[in-house]
N, C-alpha and C. Protein backbone atom coordinates (compact mmCIF):
# COMPACT_ATOMS: atom_id res chain seq x y z
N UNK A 1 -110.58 -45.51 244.49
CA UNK A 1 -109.27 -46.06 244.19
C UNK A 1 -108.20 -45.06 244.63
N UNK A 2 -107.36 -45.22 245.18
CA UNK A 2 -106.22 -44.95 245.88
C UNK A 2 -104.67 -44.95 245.15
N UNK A 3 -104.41 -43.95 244.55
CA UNK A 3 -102.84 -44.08 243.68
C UNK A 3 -101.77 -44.08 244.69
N UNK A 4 -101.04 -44.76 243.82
CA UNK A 4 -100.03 -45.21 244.90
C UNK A 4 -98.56 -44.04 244.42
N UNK A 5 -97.60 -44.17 245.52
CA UNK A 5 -96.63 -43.31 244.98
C UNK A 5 -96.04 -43.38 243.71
N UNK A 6 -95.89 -44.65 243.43
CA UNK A 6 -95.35 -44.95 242.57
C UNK A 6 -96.19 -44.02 241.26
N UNK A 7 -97.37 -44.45 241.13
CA UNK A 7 -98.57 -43.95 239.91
C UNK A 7 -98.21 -42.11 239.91
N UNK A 8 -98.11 -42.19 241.19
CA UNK A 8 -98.05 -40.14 240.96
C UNK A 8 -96.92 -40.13 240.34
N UNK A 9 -95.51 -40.71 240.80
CA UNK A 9 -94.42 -40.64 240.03
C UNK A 9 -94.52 -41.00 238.58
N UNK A 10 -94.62 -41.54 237.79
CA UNK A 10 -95.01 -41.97 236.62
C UNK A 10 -96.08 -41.03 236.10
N UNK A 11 -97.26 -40.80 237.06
CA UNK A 11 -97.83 -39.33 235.86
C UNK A 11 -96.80 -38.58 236.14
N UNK A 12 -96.17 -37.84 237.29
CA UNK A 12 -95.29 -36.63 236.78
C UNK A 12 -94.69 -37.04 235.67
N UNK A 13 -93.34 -37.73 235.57
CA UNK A 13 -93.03 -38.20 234.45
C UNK A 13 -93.13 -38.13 233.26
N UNK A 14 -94.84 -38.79 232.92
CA UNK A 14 -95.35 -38.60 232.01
C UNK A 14 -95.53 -37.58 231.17
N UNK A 15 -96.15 -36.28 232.12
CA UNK A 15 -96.50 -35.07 232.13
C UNK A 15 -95.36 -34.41 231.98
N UNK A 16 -94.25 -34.55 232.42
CA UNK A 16 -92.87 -33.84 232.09
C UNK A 16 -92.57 -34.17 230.77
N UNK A 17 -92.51 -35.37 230.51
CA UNK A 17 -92.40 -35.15 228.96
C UNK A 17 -92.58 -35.15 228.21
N UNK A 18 -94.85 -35.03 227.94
CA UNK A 18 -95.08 -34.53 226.98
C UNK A 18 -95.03 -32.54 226.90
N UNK A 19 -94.45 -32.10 228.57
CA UNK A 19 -94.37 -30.71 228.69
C UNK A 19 -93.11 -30.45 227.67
N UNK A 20 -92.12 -31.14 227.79
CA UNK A 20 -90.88 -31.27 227.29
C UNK A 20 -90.94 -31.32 226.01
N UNK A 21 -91.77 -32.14 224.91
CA UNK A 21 -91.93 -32.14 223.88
C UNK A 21 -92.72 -31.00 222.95
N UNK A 22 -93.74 -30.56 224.19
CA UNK A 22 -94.00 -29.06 223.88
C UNK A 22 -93.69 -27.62 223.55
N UNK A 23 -92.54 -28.01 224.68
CA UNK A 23 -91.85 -26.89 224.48
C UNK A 23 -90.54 -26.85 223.30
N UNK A 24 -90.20 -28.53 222.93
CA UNK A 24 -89.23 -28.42 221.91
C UNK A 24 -90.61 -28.33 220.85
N UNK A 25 -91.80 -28.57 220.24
CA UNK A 25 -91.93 -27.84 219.07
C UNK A 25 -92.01 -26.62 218.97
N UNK A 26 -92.38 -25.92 220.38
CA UNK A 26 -92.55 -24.44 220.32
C UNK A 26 -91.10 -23.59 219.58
N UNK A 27 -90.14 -24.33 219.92
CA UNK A 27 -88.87 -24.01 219.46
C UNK A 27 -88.84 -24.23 218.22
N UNK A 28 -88.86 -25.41 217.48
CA UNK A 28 -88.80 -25.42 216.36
C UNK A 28 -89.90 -24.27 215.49
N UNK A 29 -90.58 -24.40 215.68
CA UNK A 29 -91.97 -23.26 215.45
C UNK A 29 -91.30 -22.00 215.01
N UNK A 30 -90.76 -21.64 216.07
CA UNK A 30 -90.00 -19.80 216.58
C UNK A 30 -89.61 -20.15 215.70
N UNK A 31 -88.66 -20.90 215.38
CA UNK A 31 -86.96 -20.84 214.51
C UNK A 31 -87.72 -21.34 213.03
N UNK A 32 -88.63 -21.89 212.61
CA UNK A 32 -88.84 -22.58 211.36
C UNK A 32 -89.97 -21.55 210.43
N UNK A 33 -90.60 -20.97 212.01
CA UNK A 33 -91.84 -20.17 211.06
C UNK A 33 -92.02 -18.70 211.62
N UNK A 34 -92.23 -18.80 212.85
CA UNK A 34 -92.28 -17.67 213.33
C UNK A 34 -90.91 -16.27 212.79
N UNK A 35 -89.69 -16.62 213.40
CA UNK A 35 -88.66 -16.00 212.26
C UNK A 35 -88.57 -15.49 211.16
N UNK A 36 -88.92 -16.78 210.41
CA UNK A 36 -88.60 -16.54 209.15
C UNK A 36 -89.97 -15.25 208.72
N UNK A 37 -91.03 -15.57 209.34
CA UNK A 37 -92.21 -14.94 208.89
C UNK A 37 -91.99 -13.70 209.09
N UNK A 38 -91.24 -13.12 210.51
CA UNK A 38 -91.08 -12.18 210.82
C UNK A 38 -89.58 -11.27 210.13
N UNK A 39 -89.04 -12.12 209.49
CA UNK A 39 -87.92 -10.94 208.13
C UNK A 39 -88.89 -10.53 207.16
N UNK A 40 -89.81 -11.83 207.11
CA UNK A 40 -90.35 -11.47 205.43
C UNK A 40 -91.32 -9.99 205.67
N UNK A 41 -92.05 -9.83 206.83
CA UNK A 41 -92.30 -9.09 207.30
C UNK A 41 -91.53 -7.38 207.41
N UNK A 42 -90.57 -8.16 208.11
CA UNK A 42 -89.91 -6.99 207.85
C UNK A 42 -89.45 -6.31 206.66
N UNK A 43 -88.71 -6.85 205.34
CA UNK A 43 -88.78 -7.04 204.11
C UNK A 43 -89.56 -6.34 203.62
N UNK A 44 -90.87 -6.39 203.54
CA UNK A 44 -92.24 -6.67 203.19
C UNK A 44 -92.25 -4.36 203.66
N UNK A 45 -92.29 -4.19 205.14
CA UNK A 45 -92.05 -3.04 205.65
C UNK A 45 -91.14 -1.49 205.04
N UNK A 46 -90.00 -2.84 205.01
CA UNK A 46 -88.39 -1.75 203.85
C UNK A 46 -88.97 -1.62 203.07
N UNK A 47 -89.87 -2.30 201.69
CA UNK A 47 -89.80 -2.06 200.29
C UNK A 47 -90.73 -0.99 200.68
N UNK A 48 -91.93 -1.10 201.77
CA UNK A 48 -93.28 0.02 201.26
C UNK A 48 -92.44 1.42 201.93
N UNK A 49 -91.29 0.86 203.04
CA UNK A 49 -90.83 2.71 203.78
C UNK A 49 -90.17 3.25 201.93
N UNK A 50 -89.11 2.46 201.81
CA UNK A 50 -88.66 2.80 200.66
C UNK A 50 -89.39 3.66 199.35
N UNK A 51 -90.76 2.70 199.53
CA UNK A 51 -91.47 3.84 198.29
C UNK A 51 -92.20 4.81 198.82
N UNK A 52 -92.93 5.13 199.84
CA UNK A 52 -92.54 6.17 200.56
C UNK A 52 -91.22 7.48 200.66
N UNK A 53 -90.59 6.52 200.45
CA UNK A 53 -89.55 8.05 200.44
C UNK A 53 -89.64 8.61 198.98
N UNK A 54 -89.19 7.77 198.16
CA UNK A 54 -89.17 8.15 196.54
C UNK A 54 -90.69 8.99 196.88
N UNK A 55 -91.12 8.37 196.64
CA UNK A 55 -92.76 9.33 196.37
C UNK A 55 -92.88 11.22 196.93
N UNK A 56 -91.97 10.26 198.73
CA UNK A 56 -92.22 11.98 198.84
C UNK A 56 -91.24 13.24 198.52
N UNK A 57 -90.10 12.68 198.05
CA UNK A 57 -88.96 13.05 197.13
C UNK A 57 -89.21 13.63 195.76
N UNK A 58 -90.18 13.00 195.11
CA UNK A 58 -91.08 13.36 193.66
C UNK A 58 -91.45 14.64 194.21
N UNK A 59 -92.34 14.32 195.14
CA UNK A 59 -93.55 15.30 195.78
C UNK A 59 -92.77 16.58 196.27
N UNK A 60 -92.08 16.49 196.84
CA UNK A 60 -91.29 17.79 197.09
C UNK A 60 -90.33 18.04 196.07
N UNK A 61 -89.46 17.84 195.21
CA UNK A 61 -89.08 18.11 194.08
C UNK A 61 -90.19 18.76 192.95
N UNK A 62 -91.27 18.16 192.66
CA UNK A 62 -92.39 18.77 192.03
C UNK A 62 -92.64 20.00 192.91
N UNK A 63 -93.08 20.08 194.05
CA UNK A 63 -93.34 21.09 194.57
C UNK A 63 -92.53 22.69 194.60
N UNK A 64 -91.29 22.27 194.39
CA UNK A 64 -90.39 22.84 194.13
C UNK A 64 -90.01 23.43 193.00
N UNK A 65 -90.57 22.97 191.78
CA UNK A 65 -90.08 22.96 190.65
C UNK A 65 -91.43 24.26 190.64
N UNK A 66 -92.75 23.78 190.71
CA UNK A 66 -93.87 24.76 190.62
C UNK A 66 -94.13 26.02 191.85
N UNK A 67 -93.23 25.76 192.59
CA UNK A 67 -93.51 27.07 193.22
C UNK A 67 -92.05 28.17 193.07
N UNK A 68 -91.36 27.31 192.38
CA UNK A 68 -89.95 28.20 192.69
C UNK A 68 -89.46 28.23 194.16
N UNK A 69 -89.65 27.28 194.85
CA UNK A 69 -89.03 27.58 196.31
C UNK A 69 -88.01 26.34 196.26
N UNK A 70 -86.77 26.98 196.40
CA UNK A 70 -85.56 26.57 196.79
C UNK A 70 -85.35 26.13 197.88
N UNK A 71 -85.60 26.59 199.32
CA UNK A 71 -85.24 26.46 200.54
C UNK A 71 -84.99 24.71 200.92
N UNK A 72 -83.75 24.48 201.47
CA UNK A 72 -83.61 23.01 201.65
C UNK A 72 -84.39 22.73 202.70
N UNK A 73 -84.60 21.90 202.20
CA UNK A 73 -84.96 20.75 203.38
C UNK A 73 -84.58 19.42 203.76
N UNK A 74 -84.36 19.00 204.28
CA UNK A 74 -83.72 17.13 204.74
C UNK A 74 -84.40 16.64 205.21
N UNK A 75 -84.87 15.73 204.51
CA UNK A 75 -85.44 14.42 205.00
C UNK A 75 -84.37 13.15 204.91
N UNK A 76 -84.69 12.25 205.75
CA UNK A 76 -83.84 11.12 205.45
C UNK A 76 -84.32 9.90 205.73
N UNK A 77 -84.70 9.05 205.15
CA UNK A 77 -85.53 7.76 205.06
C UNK A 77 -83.95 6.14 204.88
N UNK A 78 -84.50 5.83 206.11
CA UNK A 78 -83.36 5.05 205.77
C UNK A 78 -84.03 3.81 205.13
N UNK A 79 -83.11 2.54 205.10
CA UNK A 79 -84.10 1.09 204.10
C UNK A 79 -83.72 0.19 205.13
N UNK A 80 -83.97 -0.37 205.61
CA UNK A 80 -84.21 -1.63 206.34
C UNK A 80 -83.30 -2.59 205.68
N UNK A 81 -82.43 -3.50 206.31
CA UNK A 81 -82.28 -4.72 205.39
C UNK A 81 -82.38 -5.49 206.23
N UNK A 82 -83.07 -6.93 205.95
CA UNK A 82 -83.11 -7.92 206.18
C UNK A 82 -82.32 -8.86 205.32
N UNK A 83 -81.41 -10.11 206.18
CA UNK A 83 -81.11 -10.89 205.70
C UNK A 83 -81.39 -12.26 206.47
N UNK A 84 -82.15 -13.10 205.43
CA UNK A 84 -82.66 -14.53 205.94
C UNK A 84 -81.41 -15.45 206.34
């Protein structure tokens, strides 16, 4: 069997716009889940850097307290914010 021009035109067609519909859920996807997943994520990142710092703030303050060593030091831990 032999397709005619017409038939190839109509699969492209076809094929264009279930490509088309593909690519709009991929979009919705990004923006509905992917995104959002990726603040909470991030979120998720800030709270554990955050206790991280406290901790090592304890830890060198204690350290400090039992050895008698004064000498500064700077650390600086910043926090992440995310807003959804």
């Amino acid at each position: 069997m032999r397709i005619t021009a017409n038939q190839k035109q109509e699969i492209a067609n076809a094929t264009l716009v279930k490509l088309d519909a593909l690519a709009n859920r991929r979009q919705v996807w990004q923006r509905d889940f992917f995104d959002k997943s990726n603040k909470g994520l991030y979120a998720l990142l800030s709270e554990c850097l955050g206790m991280y710092c406290v901790f090592q703030a304890s830890v060198t303050t204690h350290f400090r307290q039992m050895t008698g060593h004064f000498r500064v030091s700077v650390t600086t831990c910043f926090r992440i914010s995310v807003t959804a």
